[in-house]
Protein backbone atom coordinates (compact mmCIF):
# COMPACT_ATOMS: atom_id res chain seq x y z
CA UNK A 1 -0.23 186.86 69.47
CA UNK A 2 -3.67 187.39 67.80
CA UNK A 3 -7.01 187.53 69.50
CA UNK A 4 -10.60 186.60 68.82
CA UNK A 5 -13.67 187.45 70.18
CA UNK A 6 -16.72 185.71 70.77
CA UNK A 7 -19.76 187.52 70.36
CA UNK A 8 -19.69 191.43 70.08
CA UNK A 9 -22.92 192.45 72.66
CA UNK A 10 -21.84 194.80 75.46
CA UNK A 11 -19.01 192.57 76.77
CA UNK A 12 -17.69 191.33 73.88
CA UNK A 13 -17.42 194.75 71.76
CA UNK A 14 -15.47 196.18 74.86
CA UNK A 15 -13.45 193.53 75.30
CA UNK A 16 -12.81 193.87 71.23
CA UNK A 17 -12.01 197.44 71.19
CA UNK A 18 -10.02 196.97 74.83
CA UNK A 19 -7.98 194.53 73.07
CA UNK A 20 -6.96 196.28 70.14
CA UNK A 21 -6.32 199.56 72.72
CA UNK A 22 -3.82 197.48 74.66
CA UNK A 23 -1.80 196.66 71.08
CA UNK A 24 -3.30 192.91 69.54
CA UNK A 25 -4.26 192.45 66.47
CA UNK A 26 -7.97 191.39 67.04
CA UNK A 27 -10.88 189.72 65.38
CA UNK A 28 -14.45 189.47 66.61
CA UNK A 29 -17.42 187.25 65.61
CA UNK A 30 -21.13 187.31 66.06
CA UNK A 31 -23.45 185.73 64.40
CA UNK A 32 -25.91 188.60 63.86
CA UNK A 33 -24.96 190.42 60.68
CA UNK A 34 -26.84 193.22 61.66
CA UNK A 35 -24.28 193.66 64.54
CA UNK A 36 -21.16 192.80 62.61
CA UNK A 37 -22.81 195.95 60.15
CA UNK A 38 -22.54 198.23 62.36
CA UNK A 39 -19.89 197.76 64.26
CA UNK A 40 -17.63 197.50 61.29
CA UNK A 41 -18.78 200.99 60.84
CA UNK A 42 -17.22 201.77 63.91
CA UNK A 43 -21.08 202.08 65.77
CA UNK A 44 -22.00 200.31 69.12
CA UNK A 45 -25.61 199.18 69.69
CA UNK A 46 -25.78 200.27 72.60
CA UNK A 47 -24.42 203.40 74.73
CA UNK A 48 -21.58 202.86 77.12
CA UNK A 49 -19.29 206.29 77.62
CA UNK A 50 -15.97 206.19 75.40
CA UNK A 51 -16.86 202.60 74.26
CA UNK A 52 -17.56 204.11 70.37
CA UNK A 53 -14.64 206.41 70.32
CA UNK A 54 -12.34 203.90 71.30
CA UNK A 55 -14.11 201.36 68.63
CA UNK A 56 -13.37 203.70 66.21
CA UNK A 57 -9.80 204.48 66.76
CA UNK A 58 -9.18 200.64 65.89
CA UNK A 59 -11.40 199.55 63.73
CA UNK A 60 -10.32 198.64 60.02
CA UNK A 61 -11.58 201.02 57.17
CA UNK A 62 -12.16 203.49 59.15
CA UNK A 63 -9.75 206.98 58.39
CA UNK A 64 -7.31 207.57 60.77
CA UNK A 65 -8.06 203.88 62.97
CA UNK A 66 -5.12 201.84 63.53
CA UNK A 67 -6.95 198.58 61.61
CA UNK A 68 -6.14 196.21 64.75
CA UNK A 69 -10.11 195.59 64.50
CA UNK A 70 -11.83 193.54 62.45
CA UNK A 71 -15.41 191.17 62.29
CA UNK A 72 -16.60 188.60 60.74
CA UNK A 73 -19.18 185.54 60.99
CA UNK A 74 -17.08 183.40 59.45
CA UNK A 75 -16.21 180.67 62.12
CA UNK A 76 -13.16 178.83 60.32
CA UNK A 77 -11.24 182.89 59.61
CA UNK A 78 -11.48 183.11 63.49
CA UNK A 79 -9.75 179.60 64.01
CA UNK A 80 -7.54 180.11 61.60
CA UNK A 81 -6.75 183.49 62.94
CA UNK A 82 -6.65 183.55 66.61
CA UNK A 83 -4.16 182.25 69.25
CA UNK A 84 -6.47 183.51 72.17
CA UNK A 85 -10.18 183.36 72.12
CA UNK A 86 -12.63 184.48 74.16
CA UNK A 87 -16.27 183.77 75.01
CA UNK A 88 -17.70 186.56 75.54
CA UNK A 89 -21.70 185.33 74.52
CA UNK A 90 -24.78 186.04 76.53
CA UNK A 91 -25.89 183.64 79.54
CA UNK A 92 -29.84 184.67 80.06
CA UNK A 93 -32.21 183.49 82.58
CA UNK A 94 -34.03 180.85 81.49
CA UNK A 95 -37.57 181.71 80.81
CA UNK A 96 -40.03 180.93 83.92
CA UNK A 97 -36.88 178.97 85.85
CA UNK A 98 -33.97 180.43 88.42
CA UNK A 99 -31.26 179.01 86.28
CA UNK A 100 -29.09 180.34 83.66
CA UNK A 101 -29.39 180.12 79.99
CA UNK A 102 -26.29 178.06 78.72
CA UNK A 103 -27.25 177.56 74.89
CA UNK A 104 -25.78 180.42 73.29
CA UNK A 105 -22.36 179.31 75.50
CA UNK A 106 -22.50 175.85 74.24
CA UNK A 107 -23.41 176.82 70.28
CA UNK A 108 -20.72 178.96 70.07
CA UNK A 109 -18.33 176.04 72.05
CA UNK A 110 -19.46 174.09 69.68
CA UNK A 111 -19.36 176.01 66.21
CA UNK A 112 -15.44 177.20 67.23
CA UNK A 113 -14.25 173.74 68.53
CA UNK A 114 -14.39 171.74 65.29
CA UNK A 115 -12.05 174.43 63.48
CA UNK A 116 -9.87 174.14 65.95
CA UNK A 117 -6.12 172.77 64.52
CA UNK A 118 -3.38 173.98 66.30
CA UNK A 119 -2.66 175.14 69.74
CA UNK A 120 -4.41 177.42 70.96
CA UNK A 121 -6.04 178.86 74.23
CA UNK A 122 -10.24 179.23 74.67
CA UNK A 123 -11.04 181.43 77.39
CA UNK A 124 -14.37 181.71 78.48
CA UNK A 125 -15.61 185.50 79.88
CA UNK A 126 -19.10 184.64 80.58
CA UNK A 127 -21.08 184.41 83.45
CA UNK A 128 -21.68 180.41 84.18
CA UNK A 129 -22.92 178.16 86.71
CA UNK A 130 -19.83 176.79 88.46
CA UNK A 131 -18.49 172.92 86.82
CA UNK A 132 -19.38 175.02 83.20
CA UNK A 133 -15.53 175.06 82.82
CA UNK A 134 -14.95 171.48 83.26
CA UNK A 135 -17.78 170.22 80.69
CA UNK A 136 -16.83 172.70 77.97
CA UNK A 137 -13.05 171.90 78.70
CA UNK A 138 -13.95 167.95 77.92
CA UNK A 139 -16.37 169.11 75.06
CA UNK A 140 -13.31 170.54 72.98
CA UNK A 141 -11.48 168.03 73.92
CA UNK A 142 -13.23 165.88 72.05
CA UNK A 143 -14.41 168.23 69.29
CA UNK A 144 -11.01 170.03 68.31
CA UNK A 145 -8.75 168.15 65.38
CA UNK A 146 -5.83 169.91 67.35
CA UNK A 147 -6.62 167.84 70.75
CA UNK A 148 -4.51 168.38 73.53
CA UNK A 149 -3.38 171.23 72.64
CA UNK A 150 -6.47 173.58 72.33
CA UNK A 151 -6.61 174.31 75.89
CA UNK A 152 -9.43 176.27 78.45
CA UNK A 153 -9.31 178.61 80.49
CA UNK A 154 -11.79 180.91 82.59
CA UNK A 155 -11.18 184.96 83.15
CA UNK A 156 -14.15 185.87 84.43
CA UNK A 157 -16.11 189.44 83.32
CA UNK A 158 -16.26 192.29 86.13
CA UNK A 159 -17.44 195.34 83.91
CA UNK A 160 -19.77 197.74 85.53
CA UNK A 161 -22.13 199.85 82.70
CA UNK A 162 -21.15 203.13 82.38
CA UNK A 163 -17.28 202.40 83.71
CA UNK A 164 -16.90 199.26 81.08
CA UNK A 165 -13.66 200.58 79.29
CA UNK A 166 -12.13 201.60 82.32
CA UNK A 167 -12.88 198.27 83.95
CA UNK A 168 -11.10 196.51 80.91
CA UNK A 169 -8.20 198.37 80.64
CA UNK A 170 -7.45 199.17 84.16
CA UNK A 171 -9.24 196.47 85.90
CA UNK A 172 -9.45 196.55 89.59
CA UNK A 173 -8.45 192.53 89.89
CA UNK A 174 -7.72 189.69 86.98
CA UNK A 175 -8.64 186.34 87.78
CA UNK A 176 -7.70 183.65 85.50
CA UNK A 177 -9.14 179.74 86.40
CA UNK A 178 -6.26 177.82 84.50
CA UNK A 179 -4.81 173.98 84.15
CA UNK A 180 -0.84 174.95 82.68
CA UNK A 181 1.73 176.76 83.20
CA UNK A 182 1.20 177.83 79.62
CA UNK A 183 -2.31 179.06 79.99
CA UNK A 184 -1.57 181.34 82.64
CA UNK A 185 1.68 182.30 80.64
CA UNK A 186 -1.10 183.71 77.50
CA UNK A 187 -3.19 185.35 79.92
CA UNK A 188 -0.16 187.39 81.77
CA UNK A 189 1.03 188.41 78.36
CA UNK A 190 -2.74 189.29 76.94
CA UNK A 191 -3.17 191.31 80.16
CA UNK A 192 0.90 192.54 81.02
CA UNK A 193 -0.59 196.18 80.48
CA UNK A 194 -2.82 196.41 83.33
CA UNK A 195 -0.30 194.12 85.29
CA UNK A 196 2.33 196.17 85.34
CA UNK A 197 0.20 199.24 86.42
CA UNK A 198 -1.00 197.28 88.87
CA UNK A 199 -3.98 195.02 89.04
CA UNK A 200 -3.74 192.28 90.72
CA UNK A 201 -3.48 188.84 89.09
CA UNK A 202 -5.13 185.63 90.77
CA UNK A 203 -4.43 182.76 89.56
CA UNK A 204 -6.94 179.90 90.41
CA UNK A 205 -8.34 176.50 89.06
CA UNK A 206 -12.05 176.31 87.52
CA UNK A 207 -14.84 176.32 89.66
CA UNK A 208 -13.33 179.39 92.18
CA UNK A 209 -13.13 181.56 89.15
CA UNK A 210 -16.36 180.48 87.93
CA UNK A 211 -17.33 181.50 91.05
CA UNK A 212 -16.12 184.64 91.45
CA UNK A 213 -17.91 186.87 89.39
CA UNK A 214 -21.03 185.41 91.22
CA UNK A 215 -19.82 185.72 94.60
CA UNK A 216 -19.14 189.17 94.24
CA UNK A 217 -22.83 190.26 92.62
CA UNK A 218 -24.02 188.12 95.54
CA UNK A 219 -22.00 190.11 98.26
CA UNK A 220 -22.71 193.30 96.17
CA UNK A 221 -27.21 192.27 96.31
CA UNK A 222 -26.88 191.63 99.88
CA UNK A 223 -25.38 195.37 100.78
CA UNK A 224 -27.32 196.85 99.08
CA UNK A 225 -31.01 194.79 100.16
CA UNK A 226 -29.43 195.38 103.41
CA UNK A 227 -29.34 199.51 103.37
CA UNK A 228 -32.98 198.59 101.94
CA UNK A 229 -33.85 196.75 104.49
CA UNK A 230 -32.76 199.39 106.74
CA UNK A 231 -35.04 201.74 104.93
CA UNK A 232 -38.21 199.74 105.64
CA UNK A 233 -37.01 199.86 109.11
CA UNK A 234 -36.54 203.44 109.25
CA UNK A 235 -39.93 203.98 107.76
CA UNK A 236 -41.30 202.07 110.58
CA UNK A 237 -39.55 203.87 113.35
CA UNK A 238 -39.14 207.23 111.96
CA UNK A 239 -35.44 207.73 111.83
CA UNK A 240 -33.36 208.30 108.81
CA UNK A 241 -31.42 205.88 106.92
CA UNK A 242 -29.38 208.69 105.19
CA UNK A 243 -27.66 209.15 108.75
CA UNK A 244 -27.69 205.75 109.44
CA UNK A 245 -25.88 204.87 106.25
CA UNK A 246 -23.66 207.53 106.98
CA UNK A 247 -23.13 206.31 110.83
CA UNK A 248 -22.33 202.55 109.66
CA UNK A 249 -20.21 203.53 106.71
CA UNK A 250 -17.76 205.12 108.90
CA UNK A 251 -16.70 201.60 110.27
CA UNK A 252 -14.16 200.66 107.53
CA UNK A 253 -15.25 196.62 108.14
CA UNK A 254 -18.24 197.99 106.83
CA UNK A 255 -17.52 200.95 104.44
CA UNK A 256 -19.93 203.49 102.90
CA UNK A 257 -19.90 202.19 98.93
CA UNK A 258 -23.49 200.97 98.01
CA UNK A 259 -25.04 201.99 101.73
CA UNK A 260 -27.63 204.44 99.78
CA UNK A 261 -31.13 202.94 100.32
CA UNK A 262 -33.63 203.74 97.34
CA UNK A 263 -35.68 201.62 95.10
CA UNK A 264 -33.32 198.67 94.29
CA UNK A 265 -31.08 196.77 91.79
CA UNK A 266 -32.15 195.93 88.55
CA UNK A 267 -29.87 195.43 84.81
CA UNK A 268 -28.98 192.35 82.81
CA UNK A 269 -26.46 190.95 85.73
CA UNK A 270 -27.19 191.28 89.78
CA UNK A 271 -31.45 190.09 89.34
CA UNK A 272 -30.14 186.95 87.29
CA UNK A 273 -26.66 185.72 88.72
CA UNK A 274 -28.51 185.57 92.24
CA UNK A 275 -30.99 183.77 91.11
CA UNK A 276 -28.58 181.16 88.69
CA UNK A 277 -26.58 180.89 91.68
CA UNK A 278 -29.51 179.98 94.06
CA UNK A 279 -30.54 177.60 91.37
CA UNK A 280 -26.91 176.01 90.81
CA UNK A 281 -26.18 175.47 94.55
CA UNK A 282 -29.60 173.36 94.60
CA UNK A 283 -28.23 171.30 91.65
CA UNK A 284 -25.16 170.47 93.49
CA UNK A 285 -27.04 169.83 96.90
CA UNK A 286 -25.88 172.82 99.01
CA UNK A 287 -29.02 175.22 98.53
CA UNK A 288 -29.00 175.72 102.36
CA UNK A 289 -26.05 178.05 101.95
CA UNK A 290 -27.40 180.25 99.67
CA UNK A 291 -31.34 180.48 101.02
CA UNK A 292 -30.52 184.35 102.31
CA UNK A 293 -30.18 185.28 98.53
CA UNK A 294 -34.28 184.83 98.56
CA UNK A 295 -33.96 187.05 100.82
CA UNK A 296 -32.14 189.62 99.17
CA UNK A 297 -33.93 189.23 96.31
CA UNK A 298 -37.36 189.84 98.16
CA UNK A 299 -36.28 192.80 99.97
CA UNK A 300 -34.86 194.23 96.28
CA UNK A 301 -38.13 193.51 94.55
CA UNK A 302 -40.08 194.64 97.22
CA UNK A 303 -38.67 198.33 96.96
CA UNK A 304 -40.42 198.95 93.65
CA UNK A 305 -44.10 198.11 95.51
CA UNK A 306 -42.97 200.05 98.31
CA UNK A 307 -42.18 203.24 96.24
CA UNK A 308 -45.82 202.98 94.14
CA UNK A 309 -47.15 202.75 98.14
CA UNK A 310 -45.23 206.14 98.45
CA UNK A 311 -46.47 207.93 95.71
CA UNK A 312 -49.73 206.73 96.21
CA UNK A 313 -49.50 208.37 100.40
CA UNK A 314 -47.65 210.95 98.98
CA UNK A 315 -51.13 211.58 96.35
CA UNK A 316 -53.78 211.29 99.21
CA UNK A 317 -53.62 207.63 99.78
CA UNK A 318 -56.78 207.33 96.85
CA UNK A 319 -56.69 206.01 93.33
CA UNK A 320 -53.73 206.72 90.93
CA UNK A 321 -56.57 207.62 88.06
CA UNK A 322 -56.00 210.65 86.11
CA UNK A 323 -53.04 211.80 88.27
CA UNK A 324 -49.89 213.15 86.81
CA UNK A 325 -47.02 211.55 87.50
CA UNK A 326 -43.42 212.29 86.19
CA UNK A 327 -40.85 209.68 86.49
CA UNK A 328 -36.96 210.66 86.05
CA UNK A 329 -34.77 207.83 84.79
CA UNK A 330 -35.75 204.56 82.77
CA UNK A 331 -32.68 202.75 82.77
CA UNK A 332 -31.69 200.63 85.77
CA UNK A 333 -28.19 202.49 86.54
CA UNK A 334 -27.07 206.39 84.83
CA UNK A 335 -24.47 206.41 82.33
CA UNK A 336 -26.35 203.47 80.57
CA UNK A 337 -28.70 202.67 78.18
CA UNK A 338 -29.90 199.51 79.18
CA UNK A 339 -33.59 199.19 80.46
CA UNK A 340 -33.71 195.12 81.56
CA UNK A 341 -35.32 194.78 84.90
CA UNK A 342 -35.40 198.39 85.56
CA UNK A 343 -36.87 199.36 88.79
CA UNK A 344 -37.60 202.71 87.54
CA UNK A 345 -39.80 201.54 84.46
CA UNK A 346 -41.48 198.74 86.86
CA UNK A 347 -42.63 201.65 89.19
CA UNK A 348 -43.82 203.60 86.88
CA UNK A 349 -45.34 200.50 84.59
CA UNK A 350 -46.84 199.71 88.28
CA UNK A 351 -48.55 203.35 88.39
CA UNK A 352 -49.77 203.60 84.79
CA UNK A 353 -51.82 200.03 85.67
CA UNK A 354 -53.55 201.54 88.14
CA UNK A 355 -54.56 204.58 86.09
CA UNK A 356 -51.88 207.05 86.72
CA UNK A 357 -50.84 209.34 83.92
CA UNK A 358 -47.59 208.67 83.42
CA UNK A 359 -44.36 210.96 81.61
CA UNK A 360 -41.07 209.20 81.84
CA UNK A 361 -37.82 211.14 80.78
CA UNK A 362 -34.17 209.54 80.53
CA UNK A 363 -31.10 211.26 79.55
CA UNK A 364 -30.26 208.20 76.94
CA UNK A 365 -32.59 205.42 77.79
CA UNK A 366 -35.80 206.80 76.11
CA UNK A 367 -35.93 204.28 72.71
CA UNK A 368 -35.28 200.85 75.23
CA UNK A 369 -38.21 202.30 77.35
CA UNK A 370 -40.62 203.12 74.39
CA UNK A 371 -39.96 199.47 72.97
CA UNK A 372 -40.60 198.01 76.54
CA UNK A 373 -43.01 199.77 77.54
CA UNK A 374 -45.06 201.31 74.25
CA UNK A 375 -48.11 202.52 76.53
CA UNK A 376 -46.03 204.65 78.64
CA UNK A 377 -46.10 208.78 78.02
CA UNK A 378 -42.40 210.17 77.45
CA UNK A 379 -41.33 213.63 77.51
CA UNK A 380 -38.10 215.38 75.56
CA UNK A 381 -36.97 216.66 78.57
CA UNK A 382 -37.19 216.46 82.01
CA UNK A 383 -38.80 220.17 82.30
CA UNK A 384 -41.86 218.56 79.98
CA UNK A 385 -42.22 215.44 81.88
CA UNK A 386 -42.79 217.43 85.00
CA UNK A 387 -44.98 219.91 83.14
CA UNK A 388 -48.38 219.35 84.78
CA UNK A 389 -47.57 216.53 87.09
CA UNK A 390 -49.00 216.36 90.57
CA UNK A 391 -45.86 214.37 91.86
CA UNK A 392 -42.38 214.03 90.71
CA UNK A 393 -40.58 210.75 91.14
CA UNK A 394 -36.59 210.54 91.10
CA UNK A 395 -36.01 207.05 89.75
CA UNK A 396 -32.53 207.17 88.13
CA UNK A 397 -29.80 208.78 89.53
CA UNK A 398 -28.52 210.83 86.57
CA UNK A 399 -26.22 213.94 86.92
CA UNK A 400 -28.58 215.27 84.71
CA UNK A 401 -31.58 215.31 87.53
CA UNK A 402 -29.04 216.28 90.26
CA UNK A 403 -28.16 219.25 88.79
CA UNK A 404 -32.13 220.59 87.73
CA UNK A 405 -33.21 223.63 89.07
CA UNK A 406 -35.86 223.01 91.37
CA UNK A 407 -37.18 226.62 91.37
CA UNK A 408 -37.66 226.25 87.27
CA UNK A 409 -39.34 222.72 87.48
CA UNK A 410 -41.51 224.11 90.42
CA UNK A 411 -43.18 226.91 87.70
CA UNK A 412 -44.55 224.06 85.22
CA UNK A 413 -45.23 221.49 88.34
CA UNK A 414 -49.42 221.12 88.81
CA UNK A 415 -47.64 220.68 92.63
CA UNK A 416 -44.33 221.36 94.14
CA UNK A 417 -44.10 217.31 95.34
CA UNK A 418 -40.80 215.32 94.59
CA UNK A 419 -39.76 211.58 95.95
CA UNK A 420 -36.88 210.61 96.11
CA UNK A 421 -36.36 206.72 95.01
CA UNK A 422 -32.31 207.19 95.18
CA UNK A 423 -31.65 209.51 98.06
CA UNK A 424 -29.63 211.04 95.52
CA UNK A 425 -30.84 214.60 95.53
CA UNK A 426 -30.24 217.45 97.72
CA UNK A 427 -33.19 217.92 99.89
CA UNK A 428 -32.44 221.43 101.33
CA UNK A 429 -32.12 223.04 97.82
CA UNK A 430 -35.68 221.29 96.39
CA UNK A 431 -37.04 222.63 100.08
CA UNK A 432 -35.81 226.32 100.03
CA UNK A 433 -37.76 225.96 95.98
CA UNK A 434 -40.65 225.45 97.61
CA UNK A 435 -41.05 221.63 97.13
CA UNK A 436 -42.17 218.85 99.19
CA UNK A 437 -39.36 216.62 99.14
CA UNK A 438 -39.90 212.79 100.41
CA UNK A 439 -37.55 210.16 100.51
CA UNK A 440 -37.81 206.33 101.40
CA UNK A 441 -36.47 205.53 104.53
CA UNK A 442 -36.35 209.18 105.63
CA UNK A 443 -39.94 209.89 106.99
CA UNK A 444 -38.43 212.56 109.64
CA UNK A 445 -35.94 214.33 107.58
């Protein structure tokens, strides 16, 4: 069995190089040559730990690879090639609406269905409004010379940046939306690796795997806006939501993963498949069940204005204007790269508007920052962000920052003043350096 893969961005290339790991002969597609470039070189756009090593242990032309990895933008070589393929394209929020972005879906639907001859099994990865399944199945249907027996299937995604390979090659569940016995058949031999060590394999019909994926970044927002909610709480009354997380999390109904309050979600996935759920449930007249996910979504956004509010009471309670402010972390989760809808850079994009001085430093997010935000200052370190600054803020929760020395940063610091927008670091050791440490949701501690 040979597999194809549609569209190489940060799902597709893992699911590319996972493939070829677990023993297929595999062949991905994009449309951007610059992409198909680079990654023929055995080079990711983006970082994602072991994601490039394991690209290059597989990828044809490359000394000592195994050649089970190849691209292309040639749509006809991957039908003619491929007895599985997936869609692994980009679904977007559409610009100034809720819903999501199904055009680069359908295009590439549409450009792989026509070449389509012989049997064969589509499988769409993607994140996609629920009753996506059922239109594309009909659409190839009616576009494929091989008819009947060019099938569809759904498996959705479940990667989480920074653990992406280890999500695709041990993956914590499989769920497959199928309509034969033979689709499910492909899909248990594609994925009889991480079956037999174990993951669990669900088999299901369209819409609940479509719905899946968007369930669980739903349940996943609403923990975490909750501990956040908390925090505003906390603020109010003076306790401490550290202890409170701690007290709740003890109740396994409850459990203590995602219970740490700070400045919110943010990233290419959880912001956008809320809000493309909220909007698909209105399309198919049950938006009352999903009107919390405002909610969440308020109480998420709201953390960023609530950790400029803390700076600025941290400062005085005056004007931001020609303070010095470092900010730690510019990507939306450590171990990433990725920048979209980053809390951290909208906090400190929030300060610099009001006249702050601004130094941002990110262990591997500092080119995505500069090209998002040009007018920010950045810093090669985090010792010469802080250099100067009147208040430190804790944005990111890198190892990196976790292990500073706070006695060292505390010598180039204008003032010994740290917040803490992750609850991440240890507040004794920053306190016995001499520093001010602050926290959200911790006003007493």
């Amino acid at each position: 069995m040979k597999i194809t893969v549609i569209g190489t961005g940060y799902l597709g290339a893992t699911h590319a190089a996972a493939m070829a790991e677990l023993g297929f002969e595999v062949l991905g597609l994009d449309v951007v040559p610059e992409k198909i470039e680079m990654l023929g070189r055995g080079r990711v756009p983006m970082f994602e730990p072991g994601l490039e090593d394991l690209l290059r242990k597989h990828v044809a032309g490359i000394e000592g690879s195994t050649g089970r990895l190849r691209f292309t933008m040639d749509w006809a070589e991957v039908a003619e090639f491929g007895d599985v393929h997936f869609l692994c394209v980009n679904t977007p929020q559409k610009h100034g609406e809720y819903a999501c972005d199904m055009s680069y879906v359908d295009a590439a639907v549409e450009s792989l269905a026509k070449h389509l001859d012989r049997p064969c099994l589509v499988v769409g990865k993607s994140t996609v409004p629920v009753g996506s399944a059922d239109r594309l199945a009909a659409r190839i249907l009616e576009l494929a010379p091989g008819g009947g027996e060019v099938e569809l299937a759904w498996n959705p995604e479940f990667l989480r940046e920074g653990l992406a390979v280890r999500d695709t090659l041990h993956p914590d569940r499989i769920v497959v939306g199928v309509r034969s016995e033979r689709a499910e058949r492909l899909l248990r031999e594609v994925y009889a690796a991480p079956i037999a060590a174990g993951s669990p394999f669900v088999v299901t019909d369209f819409p609940t795997a479509e719905l899946v994926k968007t369930s669980a970044n739903s349940f996943l927002a609403t923990k975490i806006s909750f501990i956040n909610a908390m925090a505003e709480v906390c603020e109010a009354a003076g306790g401490d939501v550290a202890k409170l997380a701690e007290a709740i999390g003890h109740d396994d109904r409850i459990g203590r993963k995602f219970l740490r309050a700070g400045i919110g979600f943010g990233g290419g996935c959880l912001p956008k498949d809320i809000r493309a759920f909220m909007a698909r449930a209105g399309e198919l007249g049950a938006d009352q069940a999903l009107t919390f996910l405002r909610e969440i979504d308020s109480i998420n956004m709201r953390q960023r204005g609530q950790m400029v509010e803390l700076a600025r009471e941290a400062l005085g309670g005056g004007s931001f204007l020609g303070r010095r402010v470092a900010v730690l972390g510019a990507t939306f989760k450590p171990d990433s790269d990725d920048v979209r809808d980053s809390p951290a850079l909208n906090v400190a994009g929030q300060i610099h508007l009001q006249g702050g001085q601004v130094t941002v430093y990110d262990p591997k997010g500092m080119d995505n920052a500069r090209r998002l935000f040009p007018t920010l200052g950045y810093a090669d370190s985090a010792i010469d962000a802080v250099r100067g600054a009147d208040v430190v803020l804790h944005l990111t929760e890198w190892r990196e920052f976790r292990e500073l020395d706070p006695a060292a940063l505390g010598e180039v610091a204008a003032a010994r003043l740290v917040l803490d927008g992750r609850n991440a670091l240890d507040p004794e050791l920053w306190r016995r350096a001499g520093w001010t440490y602050r926290a959200m949701g911790r006003p007493t501690a």
